[in-house]
N, C-alpha and C. Protein backbone atom coordinates (compact mmCIF):
# COMPACT_ATOMS: atom_id res chain seq x y z
N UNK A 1 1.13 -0.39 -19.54
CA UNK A 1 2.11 -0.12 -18.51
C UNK A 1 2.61 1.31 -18.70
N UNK A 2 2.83 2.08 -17.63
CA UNK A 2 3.02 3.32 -18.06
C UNK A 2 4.45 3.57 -16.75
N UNK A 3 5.46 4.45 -17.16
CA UNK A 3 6.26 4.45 -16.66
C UNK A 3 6.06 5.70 -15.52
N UNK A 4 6.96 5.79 -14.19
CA UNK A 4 6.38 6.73 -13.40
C UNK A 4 7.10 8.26 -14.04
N UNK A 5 8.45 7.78 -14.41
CA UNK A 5 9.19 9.19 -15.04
C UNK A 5 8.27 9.83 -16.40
N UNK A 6 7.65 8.97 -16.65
CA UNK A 6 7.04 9.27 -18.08
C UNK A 6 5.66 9.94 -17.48
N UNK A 7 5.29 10.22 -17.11
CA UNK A 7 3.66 10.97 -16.22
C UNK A 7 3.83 11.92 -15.58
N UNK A 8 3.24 13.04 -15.55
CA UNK A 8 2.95 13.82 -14.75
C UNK A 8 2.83 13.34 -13.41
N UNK A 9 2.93 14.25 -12.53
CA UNK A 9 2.42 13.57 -10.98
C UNK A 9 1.09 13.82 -11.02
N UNK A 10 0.27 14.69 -11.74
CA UNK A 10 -1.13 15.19 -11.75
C UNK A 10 -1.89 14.73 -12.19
N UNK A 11 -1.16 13.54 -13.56
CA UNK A 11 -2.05 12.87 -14.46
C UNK A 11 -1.54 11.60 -13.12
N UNK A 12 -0.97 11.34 -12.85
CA UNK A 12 -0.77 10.07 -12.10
C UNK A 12 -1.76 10.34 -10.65
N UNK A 13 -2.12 11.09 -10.06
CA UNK A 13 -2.84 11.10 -8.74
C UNK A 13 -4.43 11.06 -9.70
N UNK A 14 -4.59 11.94 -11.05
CA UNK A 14 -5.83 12.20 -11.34
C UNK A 14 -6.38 10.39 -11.80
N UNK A 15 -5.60 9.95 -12.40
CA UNK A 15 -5.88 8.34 -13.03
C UNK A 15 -5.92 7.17 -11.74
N UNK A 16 -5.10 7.39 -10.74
CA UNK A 16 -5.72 7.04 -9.19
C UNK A 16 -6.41 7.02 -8.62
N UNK A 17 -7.08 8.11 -8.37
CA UNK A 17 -8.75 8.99 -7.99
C UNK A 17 -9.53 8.39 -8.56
N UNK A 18 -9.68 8.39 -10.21
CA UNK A 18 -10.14 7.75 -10.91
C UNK A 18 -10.51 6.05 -11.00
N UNK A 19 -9.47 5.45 -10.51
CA UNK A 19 -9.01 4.26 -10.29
C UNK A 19 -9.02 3.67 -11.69
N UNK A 20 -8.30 4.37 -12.84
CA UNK A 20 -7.42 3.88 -13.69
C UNK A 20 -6.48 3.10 -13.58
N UNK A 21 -5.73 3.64 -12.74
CA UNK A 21 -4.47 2.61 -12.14
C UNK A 21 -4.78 2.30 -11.05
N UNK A 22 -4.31 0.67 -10.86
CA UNK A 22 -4.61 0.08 -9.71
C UNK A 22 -3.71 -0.75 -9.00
N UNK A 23 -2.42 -0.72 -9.83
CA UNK A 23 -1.66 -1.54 -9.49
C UNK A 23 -0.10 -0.97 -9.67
N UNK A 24 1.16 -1.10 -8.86
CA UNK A 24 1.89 -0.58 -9.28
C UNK A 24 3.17 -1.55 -9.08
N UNK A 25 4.12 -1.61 -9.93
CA UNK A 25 5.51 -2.38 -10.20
C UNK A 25 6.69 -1.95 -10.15
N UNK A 26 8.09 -2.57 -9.75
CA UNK A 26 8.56 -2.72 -10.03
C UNK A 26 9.61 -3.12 -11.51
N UNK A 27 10.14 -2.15 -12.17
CA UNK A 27 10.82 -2.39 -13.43
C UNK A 27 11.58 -3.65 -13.42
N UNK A 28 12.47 -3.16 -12.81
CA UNK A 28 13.77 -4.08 -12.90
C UNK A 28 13.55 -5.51 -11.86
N UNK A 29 12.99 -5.27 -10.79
CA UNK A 29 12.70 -6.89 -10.17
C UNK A 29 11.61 -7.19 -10.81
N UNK A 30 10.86 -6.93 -11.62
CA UNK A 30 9.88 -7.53 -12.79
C UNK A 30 8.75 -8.16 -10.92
N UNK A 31 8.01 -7.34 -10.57
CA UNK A 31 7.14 -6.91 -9.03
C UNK A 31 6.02 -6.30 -8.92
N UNK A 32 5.40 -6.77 -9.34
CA UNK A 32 3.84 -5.69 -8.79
C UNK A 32 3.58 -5.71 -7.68
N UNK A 33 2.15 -5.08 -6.93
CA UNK A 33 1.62 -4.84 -6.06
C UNK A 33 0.40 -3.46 -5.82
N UNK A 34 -0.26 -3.62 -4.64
CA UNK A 34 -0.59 -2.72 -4.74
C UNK A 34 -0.66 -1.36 -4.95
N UNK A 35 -0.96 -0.50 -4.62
CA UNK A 35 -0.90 0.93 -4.46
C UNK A 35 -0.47 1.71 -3.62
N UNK A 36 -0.82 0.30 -1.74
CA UNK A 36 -0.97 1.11 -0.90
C UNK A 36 0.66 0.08 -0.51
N UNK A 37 0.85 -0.71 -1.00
CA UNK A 37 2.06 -1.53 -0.29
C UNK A 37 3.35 -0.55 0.53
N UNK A 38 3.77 -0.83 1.04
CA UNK A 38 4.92 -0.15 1.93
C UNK A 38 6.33 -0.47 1.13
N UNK A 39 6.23 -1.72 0.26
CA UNK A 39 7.65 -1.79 -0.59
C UNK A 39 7.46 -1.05 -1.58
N UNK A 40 6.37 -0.66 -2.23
CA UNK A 40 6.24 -0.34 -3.66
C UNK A 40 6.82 0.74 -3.28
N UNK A 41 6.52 2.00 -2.01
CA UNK A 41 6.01 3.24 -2.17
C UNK A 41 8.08 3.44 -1.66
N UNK A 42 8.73 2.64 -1.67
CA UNK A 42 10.06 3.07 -0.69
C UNK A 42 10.89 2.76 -2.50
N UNK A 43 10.38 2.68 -3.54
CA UNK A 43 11.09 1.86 -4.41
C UNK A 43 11.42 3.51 -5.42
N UNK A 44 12.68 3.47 -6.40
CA UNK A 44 12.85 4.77 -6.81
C UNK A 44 11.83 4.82 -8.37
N UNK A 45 11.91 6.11 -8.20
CA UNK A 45 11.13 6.44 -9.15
C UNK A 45 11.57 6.08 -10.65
N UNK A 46 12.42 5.67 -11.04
CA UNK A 46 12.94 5.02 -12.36
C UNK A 46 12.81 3.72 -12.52
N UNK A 47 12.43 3.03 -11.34
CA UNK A 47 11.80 1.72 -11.62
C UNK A 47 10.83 1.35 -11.39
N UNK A 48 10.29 2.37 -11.35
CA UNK A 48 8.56 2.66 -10.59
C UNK A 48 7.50 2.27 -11.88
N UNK A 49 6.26 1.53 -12.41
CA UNK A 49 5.56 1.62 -13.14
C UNK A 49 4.16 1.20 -12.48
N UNK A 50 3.37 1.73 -13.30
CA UNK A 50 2.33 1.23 -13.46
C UNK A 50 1.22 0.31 -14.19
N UNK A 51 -0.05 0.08 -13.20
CA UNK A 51 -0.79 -0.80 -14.78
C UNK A 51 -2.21 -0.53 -14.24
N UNK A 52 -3.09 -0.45 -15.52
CA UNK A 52 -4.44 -0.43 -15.33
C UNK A 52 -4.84 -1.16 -14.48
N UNK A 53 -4.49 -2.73 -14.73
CA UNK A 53 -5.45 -4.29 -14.51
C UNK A 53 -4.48 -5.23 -13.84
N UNK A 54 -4.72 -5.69 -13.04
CA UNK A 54 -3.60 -7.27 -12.84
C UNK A 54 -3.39 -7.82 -13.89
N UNK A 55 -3.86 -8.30 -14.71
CA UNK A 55 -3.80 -8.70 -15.94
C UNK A 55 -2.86 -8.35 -16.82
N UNK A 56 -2.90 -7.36 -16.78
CA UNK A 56 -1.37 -6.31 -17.82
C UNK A 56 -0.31 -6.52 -17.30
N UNK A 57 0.01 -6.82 -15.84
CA UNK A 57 1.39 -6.99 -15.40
C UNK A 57 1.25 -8.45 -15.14
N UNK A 58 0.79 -9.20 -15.30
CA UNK A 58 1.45 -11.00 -14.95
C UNK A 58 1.36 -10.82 -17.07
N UNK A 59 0.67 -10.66 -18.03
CA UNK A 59 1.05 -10.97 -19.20
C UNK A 59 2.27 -9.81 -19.50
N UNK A 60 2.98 -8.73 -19.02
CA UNK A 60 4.25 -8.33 -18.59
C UNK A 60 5.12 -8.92 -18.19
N UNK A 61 4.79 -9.76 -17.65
CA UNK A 61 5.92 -10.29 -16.81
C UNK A 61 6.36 -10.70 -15.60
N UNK A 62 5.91 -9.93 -15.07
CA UNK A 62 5.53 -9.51 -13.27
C UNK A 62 4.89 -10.80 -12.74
N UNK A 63 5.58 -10.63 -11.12
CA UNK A 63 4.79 -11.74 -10.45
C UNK A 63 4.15 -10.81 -9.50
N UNK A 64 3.65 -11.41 -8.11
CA UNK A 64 2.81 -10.42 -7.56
C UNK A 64 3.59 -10.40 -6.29
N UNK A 65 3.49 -9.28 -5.85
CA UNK A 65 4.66 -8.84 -4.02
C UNK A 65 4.47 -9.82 -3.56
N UNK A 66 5.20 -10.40 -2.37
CA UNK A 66 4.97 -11.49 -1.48
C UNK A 66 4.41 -10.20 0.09
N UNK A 67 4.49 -8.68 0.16
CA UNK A 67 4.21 -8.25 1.08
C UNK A 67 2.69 -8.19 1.01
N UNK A 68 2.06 -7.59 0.20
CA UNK A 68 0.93 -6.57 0.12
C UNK A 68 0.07 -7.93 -0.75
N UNK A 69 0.44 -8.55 -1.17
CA UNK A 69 -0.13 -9.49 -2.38
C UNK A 69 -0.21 -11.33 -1.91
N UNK A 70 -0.16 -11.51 -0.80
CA UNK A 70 0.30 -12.61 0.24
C UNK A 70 -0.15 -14.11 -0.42
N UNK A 71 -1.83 -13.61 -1.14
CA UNK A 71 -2.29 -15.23 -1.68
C UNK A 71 -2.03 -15.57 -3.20
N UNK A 72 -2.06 -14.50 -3.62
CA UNK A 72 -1.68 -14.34 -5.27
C UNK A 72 -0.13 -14.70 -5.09
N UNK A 73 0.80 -14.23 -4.13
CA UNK A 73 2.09 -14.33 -4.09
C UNK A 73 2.77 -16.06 -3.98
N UNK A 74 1.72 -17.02 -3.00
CA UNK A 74 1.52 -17.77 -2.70
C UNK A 74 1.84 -19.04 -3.65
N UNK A 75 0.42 -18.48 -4.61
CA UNK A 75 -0.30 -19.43 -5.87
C UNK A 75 0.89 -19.38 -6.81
N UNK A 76 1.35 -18.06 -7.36
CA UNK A 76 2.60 -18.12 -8.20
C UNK A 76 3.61 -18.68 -7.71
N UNK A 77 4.23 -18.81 -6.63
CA UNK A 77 5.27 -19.41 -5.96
C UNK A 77 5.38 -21.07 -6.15
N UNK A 78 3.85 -21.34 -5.41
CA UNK A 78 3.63 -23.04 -5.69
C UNK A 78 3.74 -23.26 -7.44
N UNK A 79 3.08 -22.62 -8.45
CA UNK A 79 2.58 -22.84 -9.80
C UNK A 79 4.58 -22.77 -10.60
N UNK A 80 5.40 -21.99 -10.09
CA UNK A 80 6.50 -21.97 -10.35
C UNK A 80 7.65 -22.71 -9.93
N UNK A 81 7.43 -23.81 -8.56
CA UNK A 81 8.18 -24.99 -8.00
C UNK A 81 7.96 -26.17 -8.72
């Protein structure tokens, strides 16, 4: 998990390109999602993170957006009622 204050913007667009990172979160509402989501991208930059893998953010903590993330959002919802 890498924090957004903690990165360059250069190493952060270059590891994008790359598709190093593929996924991006929420700190404090403990939130992933995509890259391209419309909530992620409106969210401030101090609670902004990232992650390589889906994987790294649900064993984080994280559940998955209910915007950008609709069936994964779904499955956790039912698996947590």
């Amino acid at each position: 998990m890498i924090q957004h204050k903690e990165i360059s913007d250069k190493d952060l667009l270059s590891k994008i390109k790359h598709q190093e990172i593929r996924f991006g979160g929420n700190i404090k509402l403990k939130i992933y999602g995509t890259l391209s989501c419309a909530s992620g991208k409106k969210m401030k930059r101090d609670n902004r993170v990232f992650f390589f893998e889906e994987t790294e953010a649900i064993n984080n903590g994280f559940r998955p957006c209910s915007h950008c993330m609709k069936e994964p959002y779904k499955k956790w919802k039912h698996e947590t009622i």
